[in-house]
N, C-alpha and C. Protein backbone atom coordinates (compact mmCIF):
# COMPACT_ATOMS: atom_id res chain seq x y z
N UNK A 1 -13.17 -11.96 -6.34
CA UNK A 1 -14.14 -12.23 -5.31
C UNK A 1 -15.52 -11.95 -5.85
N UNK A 2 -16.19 -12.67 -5.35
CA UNK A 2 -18.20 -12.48 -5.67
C UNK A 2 -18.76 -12.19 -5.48
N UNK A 3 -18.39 -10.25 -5.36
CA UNK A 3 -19.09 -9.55 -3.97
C UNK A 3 -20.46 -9.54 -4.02
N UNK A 4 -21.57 -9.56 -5.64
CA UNK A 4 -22.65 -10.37 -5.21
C UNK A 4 -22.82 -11.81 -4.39
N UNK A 5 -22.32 -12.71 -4.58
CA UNK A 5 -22.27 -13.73 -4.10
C UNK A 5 -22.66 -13.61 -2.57
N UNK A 6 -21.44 -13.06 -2.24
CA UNK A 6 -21.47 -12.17 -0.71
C UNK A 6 -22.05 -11.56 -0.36
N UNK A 7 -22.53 -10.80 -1.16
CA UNK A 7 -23.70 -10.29 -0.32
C UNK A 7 -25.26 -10.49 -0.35
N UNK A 8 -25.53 -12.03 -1.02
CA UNK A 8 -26.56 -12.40 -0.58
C UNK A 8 -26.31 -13.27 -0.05
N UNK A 9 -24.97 -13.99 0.50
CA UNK A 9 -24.93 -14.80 1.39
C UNK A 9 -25.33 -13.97 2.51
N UNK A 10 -24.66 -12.58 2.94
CA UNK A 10 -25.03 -12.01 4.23
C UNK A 10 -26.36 -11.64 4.03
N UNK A 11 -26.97 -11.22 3.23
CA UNK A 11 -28.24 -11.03 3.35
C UNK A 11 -29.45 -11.99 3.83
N UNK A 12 -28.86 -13.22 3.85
CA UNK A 12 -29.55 -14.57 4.71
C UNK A 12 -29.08 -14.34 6.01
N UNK A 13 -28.48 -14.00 6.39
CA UNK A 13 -27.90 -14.13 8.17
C UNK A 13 -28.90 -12.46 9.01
N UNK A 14 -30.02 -13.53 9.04
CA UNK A 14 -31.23 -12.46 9.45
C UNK A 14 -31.58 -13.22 10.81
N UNK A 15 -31.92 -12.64 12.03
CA UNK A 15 -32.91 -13.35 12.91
C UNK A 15 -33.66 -12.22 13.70
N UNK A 16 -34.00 -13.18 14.42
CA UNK A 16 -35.01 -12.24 15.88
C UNK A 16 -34.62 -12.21 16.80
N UNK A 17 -35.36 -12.79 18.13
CA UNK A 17 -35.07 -12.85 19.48
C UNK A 17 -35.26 -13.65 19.93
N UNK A 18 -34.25 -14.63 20.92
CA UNK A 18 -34.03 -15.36 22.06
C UNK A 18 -34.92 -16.68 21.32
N UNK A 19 -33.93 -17.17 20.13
CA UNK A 19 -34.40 -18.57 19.31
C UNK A 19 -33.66 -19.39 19.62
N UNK A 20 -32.77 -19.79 20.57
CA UNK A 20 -31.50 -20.50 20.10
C UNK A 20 -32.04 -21.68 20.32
N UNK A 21 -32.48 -22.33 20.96
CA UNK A 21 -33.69 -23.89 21.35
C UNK A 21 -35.17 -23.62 20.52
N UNK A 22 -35.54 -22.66 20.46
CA UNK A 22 -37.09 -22.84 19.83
C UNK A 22 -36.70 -22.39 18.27
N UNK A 23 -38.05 -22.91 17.58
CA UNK A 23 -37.48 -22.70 15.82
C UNK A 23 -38.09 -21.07 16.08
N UNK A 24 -37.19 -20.94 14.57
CA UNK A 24 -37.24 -19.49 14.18
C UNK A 24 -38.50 -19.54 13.19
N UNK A 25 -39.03 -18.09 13.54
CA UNK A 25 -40.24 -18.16 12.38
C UNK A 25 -39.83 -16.55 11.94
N UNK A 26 -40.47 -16.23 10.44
CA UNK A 26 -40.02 -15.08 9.66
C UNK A 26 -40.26 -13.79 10.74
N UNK A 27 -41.24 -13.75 11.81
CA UNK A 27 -41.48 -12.97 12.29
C UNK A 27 -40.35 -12.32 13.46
N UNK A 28 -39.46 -13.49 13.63
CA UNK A 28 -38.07 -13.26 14.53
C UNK A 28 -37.08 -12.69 13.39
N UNK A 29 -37.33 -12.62 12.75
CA UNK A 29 -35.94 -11.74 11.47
C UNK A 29 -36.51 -10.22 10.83
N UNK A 30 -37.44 -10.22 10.74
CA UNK A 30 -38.37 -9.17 10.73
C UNK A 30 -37.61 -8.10 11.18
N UNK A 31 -36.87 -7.09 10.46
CA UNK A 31 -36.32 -5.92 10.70
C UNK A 31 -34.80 -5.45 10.58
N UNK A 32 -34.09 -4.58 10.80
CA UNK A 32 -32.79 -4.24 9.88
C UNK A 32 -31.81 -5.01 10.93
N UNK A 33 -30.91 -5.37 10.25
CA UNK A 33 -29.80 -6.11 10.58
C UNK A 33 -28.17 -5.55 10.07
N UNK A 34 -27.35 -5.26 10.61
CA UNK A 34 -26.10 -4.77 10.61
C UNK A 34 -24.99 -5.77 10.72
N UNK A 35 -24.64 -6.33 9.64
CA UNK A 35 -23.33 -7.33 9.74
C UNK A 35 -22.17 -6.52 11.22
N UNK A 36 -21.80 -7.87 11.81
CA UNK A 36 -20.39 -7.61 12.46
C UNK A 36 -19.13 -8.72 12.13
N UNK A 37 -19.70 -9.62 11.40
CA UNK A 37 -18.91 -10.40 10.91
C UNK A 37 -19.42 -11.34 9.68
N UNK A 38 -18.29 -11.21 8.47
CA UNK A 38 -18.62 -11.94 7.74
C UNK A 38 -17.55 -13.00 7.00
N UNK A 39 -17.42 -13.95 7.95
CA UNK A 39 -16.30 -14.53 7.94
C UNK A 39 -16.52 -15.82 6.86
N UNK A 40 -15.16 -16.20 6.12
CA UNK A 40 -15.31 -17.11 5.16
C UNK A 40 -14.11 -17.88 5.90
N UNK A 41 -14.04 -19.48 5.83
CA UNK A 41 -13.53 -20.24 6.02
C UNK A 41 -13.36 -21.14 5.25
N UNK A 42 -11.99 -22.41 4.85
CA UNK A 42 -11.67 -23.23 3.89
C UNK A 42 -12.27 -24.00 4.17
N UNK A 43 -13.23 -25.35 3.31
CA UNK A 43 -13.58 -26.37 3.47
C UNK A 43 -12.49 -27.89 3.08
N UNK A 44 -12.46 -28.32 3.32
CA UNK A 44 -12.60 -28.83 4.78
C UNK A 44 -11.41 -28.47 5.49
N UNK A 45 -11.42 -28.61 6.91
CA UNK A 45 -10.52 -28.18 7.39
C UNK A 45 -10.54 -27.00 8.54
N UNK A 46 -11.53 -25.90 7.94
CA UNK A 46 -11.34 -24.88 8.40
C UNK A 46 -10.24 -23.65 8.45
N UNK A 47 -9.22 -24.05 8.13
CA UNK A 47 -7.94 -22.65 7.62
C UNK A 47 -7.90 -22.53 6.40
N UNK A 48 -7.05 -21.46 5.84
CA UNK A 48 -7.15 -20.37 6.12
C UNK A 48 -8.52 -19.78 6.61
N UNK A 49 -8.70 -18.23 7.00
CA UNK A 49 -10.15 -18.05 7.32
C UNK A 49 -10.09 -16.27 7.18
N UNK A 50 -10.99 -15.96 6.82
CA UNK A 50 -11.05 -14.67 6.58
C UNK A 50 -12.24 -13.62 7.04
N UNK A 51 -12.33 -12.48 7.86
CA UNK A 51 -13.54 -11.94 8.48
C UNK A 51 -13.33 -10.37 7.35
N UNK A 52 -14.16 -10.73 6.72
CA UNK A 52 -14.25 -9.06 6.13
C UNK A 52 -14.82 -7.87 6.46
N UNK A 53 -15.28 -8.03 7.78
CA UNK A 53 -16.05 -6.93 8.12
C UNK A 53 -14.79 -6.11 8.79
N UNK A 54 -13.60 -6.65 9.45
CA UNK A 54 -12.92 -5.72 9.80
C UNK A 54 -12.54 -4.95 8.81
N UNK A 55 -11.99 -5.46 7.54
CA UNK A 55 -11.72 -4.88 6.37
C UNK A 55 -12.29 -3.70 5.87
N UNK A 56 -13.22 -3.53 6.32
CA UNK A 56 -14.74 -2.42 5.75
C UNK A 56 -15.64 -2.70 5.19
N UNK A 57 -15.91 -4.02 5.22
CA UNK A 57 -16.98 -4.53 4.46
C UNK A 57 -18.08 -4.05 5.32
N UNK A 58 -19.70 -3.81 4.54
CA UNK A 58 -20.77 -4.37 5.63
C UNK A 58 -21.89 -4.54 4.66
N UNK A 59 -22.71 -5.32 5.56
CA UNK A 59 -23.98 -5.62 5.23
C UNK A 59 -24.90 -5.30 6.11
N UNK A 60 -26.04 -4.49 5.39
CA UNK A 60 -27.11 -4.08 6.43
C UNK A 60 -28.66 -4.98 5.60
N UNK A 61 -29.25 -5.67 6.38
CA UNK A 61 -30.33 -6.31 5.75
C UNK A 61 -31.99 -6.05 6.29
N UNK A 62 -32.61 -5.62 5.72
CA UNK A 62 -33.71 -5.21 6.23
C UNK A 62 -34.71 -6.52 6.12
N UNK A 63 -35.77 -6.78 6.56
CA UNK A 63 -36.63 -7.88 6.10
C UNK A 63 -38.03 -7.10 6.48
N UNK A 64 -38.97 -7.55 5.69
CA UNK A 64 -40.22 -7.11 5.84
C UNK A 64 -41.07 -8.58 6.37
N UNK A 65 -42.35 -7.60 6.93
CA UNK A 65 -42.99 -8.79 7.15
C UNK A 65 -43.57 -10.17 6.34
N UNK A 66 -43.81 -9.45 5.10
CA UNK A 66 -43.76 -9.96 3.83
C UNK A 66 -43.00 -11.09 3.31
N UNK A 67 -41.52 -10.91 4.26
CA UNK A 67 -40.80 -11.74 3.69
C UNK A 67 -39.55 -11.44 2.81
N UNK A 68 -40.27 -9.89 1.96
CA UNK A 68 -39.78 -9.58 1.04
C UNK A 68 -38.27 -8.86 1.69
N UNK A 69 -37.02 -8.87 1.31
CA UNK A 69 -35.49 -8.44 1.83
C UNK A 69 -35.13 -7.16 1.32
N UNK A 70 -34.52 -6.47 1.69
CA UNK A 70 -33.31 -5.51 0.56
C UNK A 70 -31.82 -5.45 1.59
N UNK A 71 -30.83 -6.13 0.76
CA UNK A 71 -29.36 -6.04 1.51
C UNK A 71 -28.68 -5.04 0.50
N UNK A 72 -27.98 -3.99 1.41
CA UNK A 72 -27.13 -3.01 1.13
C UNK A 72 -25.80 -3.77 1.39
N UNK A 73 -25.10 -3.69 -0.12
CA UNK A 73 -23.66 -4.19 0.94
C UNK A 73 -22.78 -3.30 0.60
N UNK A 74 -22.29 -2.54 1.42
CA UNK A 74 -21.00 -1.34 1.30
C UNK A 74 -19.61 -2.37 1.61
N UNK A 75 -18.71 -1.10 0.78
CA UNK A 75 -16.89 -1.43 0.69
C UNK A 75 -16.17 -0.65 1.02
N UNK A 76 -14.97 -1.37 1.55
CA UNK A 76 -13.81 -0.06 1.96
C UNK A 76 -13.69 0.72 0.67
N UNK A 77 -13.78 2.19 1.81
CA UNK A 77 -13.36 3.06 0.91
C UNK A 77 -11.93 2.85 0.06
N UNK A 78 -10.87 1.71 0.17
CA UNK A 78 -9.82 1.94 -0.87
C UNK A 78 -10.12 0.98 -1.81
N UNK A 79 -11.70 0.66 -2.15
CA UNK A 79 -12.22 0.05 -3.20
C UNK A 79 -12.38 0.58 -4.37
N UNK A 80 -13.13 1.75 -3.79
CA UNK A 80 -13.68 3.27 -4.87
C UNK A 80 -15.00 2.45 -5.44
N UNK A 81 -15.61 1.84 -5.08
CA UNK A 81 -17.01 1.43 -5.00
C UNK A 81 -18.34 1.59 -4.32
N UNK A 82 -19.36 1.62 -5.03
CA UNK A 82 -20.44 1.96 -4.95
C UNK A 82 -21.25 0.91 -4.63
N UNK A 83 -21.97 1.27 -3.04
CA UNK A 83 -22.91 0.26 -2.44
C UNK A 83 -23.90 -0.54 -4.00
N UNK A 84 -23.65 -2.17 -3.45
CA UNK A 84 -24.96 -3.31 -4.16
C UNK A 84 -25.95 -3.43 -3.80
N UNK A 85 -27.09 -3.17 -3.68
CA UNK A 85 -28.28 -2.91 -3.49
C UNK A 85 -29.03 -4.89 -3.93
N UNK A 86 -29.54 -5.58 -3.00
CA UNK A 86 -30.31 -6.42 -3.52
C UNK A 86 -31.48 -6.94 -2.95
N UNK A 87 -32.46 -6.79 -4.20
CA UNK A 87 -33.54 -7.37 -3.10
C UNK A 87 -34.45 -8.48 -3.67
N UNK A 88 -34.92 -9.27 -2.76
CA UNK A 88 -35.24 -10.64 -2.96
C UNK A 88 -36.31 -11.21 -2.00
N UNK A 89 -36.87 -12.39 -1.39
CA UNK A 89 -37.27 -13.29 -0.35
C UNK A 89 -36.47 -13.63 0.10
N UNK A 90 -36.80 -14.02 1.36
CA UNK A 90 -36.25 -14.64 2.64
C UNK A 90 -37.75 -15.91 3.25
N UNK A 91 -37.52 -16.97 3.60
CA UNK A 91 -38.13 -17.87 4.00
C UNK A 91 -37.47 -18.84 5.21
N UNK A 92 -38.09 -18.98 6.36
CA UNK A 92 -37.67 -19.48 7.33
C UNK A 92 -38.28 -20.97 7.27
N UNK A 93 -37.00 -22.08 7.06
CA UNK A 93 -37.77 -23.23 6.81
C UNK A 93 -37.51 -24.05 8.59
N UNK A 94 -38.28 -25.37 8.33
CA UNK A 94 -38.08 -26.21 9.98
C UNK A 94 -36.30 -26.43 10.14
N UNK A 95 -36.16 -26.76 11.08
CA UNK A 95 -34.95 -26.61 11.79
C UNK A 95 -34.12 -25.51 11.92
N UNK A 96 -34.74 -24.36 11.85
CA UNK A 96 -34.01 -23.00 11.89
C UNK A 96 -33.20 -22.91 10.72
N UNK A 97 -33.69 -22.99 9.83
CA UNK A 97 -32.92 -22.70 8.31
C UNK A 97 -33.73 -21.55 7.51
N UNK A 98 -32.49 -20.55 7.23
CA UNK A 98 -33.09 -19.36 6.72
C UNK A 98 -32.73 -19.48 4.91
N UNK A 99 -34.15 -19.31 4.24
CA UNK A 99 -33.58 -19.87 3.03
C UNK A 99 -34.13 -18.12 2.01
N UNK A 100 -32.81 -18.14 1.23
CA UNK A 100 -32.68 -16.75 0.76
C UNK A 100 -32.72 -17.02 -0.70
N UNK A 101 -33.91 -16.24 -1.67
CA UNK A 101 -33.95 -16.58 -2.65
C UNK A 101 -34.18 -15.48 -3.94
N UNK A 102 -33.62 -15.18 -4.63
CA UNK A 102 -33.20 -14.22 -5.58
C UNK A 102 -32.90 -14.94 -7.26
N UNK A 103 -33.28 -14.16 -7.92
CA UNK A 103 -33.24 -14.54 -9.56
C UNK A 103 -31.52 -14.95 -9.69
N UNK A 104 -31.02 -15.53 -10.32
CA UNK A 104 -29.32 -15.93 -10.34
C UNK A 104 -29.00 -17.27 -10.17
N UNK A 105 -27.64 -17.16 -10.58
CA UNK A 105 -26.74 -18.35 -10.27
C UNK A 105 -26.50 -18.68 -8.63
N UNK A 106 -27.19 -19.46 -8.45
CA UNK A 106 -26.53 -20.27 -6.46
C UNK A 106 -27.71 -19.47 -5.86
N UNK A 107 -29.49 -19.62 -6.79
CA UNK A 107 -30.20 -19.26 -5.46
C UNK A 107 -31.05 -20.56 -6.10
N UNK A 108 -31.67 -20.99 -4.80
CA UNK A 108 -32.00 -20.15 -3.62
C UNK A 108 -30.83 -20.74 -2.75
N UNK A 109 -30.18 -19.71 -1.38
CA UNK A 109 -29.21 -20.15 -0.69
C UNK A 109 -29.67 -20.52 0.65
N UNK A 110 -29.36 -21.69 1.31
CA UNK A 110 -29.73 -21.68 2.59
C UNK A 110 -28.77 -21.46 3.94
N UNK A 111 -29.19 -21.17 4.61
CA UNK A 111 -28.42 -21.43 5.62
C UNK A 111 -28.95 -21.62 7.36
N UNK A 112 -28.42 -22.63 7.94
CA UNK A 112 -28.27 -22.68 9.20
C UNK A 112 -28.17 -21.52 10.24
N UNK A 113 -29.27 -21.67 11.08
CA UNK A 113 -29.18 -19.98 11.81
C UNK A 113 -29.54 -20.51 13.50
N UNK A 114 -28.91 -19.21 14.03
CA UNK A 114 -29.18 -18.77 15.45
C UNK A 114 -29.44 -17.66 15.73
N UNK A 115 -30.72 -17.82 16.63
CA UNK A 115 -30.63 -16.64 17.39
C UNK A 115 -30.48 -16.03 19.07
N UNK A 116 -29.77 -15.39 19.16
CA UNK A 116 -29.52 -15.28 20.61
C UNK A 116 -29.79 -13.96 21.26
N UNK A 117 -30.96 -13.65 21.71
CA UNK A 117 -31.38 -12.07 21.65
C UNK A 117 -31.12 -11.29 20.50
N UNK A 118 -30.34 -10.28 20.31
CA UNK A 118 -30.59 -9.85 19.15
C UNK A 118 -29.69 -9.91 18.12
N UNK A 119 -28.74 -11.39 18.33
CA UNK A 119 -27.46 -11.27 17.30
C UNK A 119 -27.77 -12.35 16.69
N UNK A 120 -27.84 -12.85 15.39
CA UNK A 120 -28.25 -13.90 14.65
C UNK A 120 -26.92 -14.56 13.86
N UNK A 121 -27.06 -15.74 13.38
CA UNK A 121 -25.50 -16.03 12.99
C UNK A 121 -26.41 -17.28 12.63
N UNK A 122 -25.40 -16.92 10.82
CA UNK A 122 -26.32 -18.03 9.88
C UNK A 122 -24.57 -18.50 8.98
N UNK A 123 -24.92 -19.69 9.16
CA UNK A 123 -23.93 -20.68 8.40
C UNK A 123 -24.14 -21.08 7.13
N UNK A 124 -23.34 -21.43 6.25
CA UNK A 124 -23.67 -22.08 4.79
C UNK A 124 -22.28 -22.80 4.57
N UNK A 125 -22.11 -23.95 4.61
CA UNK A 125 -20.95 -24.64 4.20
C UNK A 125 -20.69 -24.93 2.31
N UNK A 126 -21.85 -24.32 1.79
CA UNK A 126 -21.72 -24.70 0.05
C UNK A 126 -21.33 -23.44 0.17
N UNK A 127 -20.23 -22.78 0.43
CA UNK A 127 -19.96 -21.40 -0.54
C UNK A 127 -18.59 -21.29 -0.93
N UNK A 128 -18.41 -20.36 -1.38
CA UNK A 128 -16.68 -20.57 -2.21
C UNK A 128 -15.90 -18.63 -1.67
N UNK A 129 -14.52 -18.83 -1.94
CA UNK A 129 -13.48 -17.77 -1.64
C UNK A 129 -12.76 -18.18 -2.43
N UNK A 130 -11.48 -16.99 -3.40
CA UNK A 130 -10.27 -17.25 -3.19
C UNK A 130 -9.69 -16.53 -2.42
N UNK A 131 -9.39 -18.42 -1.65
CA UNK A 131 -8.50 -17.22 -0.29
C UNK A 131 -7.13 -17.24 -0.86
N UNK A 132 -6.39 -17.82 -1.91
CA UNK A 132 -4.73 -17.40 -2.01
C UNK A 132 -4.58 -16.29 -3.41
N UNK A 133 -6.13 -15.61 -4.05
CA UNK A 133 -5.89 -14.34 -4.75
C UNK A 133 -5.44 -15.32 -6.06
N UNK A 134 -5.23 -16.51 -6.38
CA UNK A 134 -5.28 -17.09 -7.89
C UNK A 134 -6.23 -16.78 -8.93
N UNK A 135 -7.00 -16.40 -7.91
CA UNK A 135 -8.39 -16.15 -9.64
C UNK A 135 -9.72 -17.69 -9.15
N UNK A 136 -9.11 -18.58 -8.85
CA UNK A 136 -10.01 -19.45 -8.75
C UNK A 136 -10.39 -19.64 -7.15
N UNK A 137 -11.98 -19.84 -7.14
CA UNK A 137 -12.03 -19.86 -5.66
C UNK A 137 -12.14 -21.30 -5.05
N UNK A 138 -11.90 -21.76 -4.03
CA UNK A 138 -12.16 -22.92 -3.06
C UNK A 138 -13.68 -22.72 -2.27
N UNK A 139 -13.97 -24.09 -2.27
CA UNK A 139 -14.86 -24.63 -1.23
C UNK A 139 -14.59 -23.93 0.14
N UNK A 140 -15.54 -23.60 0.67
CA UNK A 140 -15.67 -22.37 1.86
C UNK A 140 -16.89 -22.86 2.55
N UNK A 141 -16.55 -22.42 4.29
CA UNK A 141 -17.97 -22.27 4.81
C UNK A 141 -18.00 -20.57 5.11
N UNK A 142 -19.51 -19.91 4.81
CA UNK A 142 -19.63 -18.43 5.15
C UNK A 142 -20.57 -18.45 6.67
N UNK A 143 -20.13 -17.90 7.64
CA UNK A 143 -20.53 -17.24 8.69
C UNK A 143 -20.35 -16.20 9.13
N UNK A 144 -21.99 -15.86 9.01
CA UNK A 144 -22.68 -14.32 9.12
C UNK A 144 -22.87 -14.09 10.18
N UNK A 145 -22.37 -12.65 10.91
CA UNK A 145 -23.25 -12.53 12.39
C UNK A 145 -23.52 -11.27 11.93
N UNK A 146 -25.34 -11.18 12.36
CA UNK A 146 -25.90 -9.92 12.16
C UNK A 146 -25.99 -9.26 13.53
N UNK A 147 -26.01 -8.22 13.98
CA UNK A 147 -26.89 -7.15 15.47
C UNK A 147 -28.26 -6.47 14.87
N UNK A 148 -29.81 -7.01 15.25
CA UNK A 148 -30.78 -6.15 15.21
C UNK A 148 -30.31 -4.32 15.57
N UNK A 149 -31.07 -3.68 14.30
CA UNK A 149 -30.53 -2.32 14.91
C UNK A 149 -31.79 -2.12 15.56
């Protein structure tokens, strides 16, 4: 698994308040964010599907006004791993697309977002899983839901 990967996918699933009809601007994501779900799904199709936050995953994402990000992403403890620390931009483009951008392979990433008071939920259909544990991953969509803390 790509637990960088992952966790700058969740580190895009940022918003504000009460956007779900009006566009989002950086100033609605503006502040820490607490994954409750970070679910990966097969493309196309949609099954298998996988939510890792029950697992123990999380992502907490801060955003500055700046723009500028830092995502913490912690693991179950029967990982024996040590929180990923990453930090990068965040840019809110037209049609409510939150576009997340960091030095690496697969940036900048975008994704499709909502906001609904204070829970945000950002989509990306280009991302990958292995969901059957072969070593190689499949075409995936990732959906993030953050809670403003």
């Amino acid at each position: 698994m790509k637990t960088k990967a992952i966790g700058f996918a969740l580190l895009v699933a940022t918003a504000g308040t009460g956007c779900k009809d009006a566009e989002l601007a950086l100033d609605n994501i503006v502040g820490t964010w607490n994954s409750t779900s970070i679910n990966f799904s097969v493309q196309p199709g949609g099954t298998p599907t996988i939510d890792l936050a029950p697992l123990g995953f999380g992502w907490k994402w801060t955003v500055e006004a700046t723009g500028d990000y830092t995502l913490v992403m912690s693991y179950p403890d029967t990982l024996q791993l040590s929180p990923d620390t990453i930090t990068a931009t965040v840019t809110v483009l037209p049609g409510n697309v939150i576009q997340m951008a960091s030095s690496g392979t697969g940036s900048p990433t975008e994704f499709n977002a909502e906001l609904l008071g204070s829970i945000l939920t950002m989509t990306n259909d280009s991302d990958s899983f292995d969901f059957d544990g072969d070593g190689t991953d499949e075409n995936a969509r990732l959906r993030l839901t953050f809670v403003k803390q």
